[in-house]
Protein backbone atom coordinates (compact mmCIF):
# COMPACT_ATOMS: atom_id res chain seq x y z
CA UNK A 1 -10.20 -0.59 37.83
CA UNK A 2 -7.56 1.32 35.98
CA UNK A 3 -7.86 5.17 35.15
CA UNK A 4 -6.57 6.45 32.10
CA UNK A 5 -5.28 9.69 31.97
CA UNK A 6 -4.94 11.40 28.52
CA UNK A 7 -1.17 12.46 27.57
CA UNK A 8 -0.52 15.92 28.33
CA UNK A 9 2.41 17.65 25.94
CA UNK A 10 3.55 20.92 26.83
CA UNK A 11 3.64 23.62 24.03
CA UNK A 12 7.72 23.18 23.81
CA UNK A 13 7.38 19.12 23.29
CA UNK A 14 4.98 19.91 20.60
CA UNK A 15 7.22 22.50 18.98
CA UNK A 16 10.41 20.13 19.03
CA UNK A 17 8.31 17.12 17.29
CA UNK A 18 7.42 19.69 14.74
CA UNK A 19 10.75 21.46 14.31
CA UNK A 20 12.40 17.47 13.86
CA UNK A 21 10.04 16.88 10.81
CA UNK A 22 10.52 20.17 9.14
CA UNK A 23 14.27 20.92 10.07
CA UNK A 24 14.89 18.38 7.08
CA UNK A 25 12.68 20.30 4.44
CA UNK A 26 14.55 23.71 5.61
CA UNK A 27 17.95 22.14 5.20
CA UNK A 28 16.92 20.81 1.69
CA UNK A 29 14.91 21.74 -0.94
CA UNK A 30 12.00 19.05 -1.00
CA UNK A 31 11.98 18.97 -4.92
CA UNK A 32 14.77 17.47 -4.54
CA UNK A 33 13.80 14.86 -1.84
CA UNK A 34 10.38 14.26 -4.36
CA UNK A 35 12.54 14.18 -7.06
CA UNK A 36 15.19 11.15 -5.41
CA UNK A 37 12.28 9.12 -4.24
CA UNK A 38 10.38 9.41 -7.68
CA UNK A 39 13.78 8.63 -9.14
CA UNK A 40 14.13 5.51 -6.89
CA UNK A 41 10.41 4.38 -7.36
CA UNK A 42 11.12 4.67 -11.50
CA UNK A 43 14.22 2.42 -11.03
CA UNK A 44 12.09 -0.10 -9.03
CA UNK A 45 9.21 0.17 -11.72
CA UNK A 46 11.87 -0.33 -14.74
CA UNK A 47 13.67 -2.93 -12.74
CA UNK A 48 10.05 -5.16 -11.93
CA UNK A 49 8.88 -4.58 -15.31
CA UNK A 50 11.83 -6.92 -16.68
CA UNK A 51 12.95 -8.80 -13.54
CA UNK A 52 8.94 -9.79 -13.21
CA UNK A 53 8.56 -11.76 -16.10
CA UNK A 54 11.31 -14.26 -15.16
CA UNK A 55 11.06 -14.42 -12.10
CA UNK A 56 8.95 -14.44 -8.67
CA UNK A 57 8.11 -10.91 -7.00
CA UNK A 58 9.51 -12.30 -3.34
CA UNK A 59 12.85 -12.82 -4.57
CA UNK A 60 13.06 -9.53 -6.20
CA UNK A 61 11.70 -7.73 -3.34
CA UNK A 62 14.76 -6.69 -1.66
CA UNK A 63 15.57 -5.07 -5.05
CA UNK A 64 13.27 -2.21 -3.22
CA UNK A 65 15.09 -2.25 0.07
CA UNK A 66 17.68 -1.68 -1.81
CA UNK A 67 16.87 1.27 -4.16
CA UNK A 68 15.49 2.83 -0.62
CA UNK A 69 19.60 2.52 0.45
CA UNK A 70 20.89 3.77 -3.35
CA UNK A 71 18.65 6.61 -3.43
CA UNK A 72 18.31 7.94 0.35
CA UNK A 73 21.51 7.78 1.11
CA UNK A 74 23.83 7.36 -2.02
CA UNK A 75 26.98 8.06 -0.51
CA UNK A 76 26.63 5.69 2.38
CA UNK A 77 28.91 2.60 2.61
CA UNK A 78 26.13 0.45 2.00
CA UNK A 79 25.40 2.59 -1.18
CA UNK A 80 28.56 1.73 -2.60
CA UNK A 81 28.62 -0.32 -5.60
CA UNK A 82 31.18 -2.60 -3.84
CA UNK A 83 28.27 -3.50 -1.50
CA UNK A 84 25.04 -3.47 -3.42
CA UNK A 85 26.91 -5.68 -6.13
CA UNK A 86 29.39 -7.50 -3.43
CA UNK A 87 26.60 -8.20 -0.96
CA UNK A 88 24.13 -9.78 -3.72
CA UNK A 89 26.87 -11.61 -5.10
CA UNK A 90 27.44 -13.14 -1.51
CA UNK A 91 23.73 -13.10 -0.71
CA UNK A 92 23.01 -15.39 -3.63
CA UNK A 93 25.90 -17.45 -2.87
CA UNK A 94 24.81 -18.47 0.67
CA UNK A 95 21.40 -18.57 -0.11
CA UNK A 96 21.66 -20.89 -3.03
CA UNK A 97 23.73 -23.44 -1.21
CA UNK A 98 21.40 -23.41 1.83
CA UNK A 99 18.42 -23.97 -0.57
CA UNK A 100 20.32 -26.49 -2.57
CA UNK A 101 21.18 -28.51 0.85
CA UNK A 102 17.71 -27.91 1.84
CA UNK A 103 16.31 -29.67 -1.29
CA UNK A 104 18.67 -32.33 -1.14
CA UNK A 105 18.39 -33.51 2.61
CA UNK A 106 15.67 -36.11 2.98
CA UNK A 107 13.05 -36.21 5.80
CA UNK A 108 9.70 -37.47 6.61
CA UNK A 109 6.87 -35.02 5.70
CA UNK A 110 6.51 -33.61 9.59
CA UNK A 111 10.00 -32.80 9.37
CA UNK A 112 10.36 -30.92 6.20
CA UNK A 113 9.52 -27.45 6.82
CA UNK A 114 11.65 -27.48 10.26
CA UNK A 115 14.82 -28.20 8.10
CA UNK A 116 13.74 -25.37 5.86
CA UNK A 117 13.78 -23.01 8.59
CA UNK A 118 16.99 -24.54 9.83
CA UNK A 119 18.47 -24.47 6.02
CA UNK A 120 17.42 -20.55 6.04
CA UNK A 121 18.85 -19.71 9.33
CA UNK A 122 22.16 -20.86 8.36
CA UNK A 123 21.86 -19.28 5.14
CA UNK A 124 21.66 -15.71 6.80
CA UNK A 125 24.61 -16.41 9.29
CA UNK A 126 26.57 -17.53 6.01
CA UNK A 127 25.78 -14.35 4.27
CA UNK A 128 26.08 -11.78 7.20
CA UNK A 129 29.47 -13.80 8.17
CA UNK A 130 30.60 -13.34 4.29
CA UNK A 131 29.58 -10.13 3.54
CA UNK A 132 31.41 -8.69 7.33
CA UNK A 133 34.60 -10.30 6.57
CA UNK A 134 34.30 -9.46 2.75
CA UNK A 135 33.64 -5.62 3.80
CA UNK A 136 30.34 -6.40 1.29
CA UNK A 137 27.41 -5.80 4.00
CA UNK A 138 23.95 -4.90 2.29
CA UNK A 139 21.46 -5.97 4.72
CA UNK A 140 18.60 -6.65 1.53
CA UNK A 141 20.99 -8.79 0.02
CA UNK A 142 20.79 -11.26 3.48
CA UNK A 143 17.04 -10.86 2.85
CA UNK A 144 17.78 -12.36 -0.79
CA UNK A 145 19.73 -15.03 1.30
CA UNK A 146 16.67 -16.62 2.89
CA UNK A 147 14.57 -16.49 0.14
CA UNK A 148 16.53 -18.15 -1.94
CA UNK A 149 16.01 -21.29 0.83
CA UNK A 150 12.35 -20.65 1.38
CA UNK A 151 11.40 -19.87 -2.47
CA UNK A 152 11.80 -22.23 -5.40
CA UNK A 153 14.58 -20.46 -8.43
CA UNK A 154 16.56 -21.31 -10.80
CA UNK A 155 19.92 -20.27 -11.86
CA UNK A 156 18.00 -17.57 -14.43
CA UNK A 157 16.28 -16.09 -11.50
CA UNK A 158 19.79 -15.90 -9.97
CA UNK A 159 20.81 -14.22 -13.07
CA UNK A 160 18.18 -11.54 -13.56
CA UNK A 161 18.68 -10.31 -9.48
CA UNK A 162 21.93 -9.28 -9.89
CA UNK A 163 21.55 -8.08 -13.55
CA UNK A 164 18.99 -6.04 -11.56
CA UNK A 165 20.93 -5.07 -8.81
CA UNK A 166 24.32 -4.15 -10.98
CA UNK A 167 21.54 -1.84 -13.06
CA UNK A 168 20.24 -0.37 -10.06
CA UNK A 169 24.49 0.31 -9.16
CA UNK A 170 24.82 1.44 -12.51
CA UNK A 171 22.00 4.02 -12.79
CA UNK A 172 22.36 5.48 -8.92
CA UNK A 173 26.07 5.98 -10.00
CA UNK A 174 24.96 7.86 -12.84
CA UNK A 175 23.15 10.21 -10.70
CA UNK A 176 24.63 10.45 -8.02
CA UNK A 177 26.26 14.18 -8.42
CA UNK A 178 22.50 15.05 -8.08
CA UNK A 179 21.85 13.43 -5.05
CA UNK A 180 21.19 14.17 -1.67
CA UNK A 181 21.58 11.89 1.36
CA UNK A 182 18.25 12.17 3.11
CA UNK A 183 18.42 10.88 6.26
């Protein structure tokens, strides 16, 4: 029989956790940190509002990935319109071909799913290969990459993404002077 013995922190460890949480609120005002991520959850809101109604949800979703990346840390690399707009671009690329090879290769029923998996696996090596050589990398726009191969679209829904992802470029860009990089 196993005895469990309770974890024991000494008063220092329990000072240092504390001291790494609110270092970052010292440094900063937190107004401003409520302020980016209310700013970043409006651009979502705006962006689901219209993308939504042409569109499915899943293949939008790494619209929110990316506002998190915009609006946490806007003057990272992969903040940079060059790579929100470069790595979409190149994200819908290699996942529409994938998904477009997927739908066109024809297997029994037991089969089917397997070469979807296959079809999306290759669609994220495409992208991540692309967007390393293309200095493009946005890891939500990969993301986009496989669900373009496991999620039915059409060229529309290719459309409204990156009309949503140049907005969310567009509007980040517009603020940036006001933001912070969080983390």
């Amino acid at each position: 029989m196993e005895v469990a013995y309770p974890i024991i922190l000494t008063q220092s460890q329990v000072q240092t956790m504390a001291l790494d949480i609110d270092r970052h609120f010292r440094r900063n005002d937190i107004k401003r940190y409520a302020m980016q991520c209310g700013l970043a959850g409006l651009v979502v809101l705006i962006l689901l509002l219209v993308l939504d109604a042409v569109t499915q949800t899943v293949l939008i979703a790494a619209i929110g990935a990316s506002a998190f990346i915009a609006f946490a840390v806007p003057r990272s690399l992969h903040s940079a319109p060059r790579n929100l707009i470069g790595g979409y671009v190149v994200g819908i690329l290699a996942g529409a071909l994938m998904g477009t090879i997927n739908t066109m290769i024809d297997v029994s029923p037991g089969y089917d799913h397997a070469i979807m998996v296959i079809c999306g696996a290759i669609a994220i090596s495409i992208a991540m290969f692309t967007m390393v050589v293309t200095r493009t990398e946005h890891p939500p726009a990969a993301a986009l990459a496989i669900g373009l191969v496991l999620n039915e679209w059409s060229l529309l829904t290719l459309f409204v993404v990156l009309m949503g992802v140049i907005g969310l470029s567009l509007i980040k860009q517009l603020v940036l002077p006001a933001l912070l990089d969080l983390i």
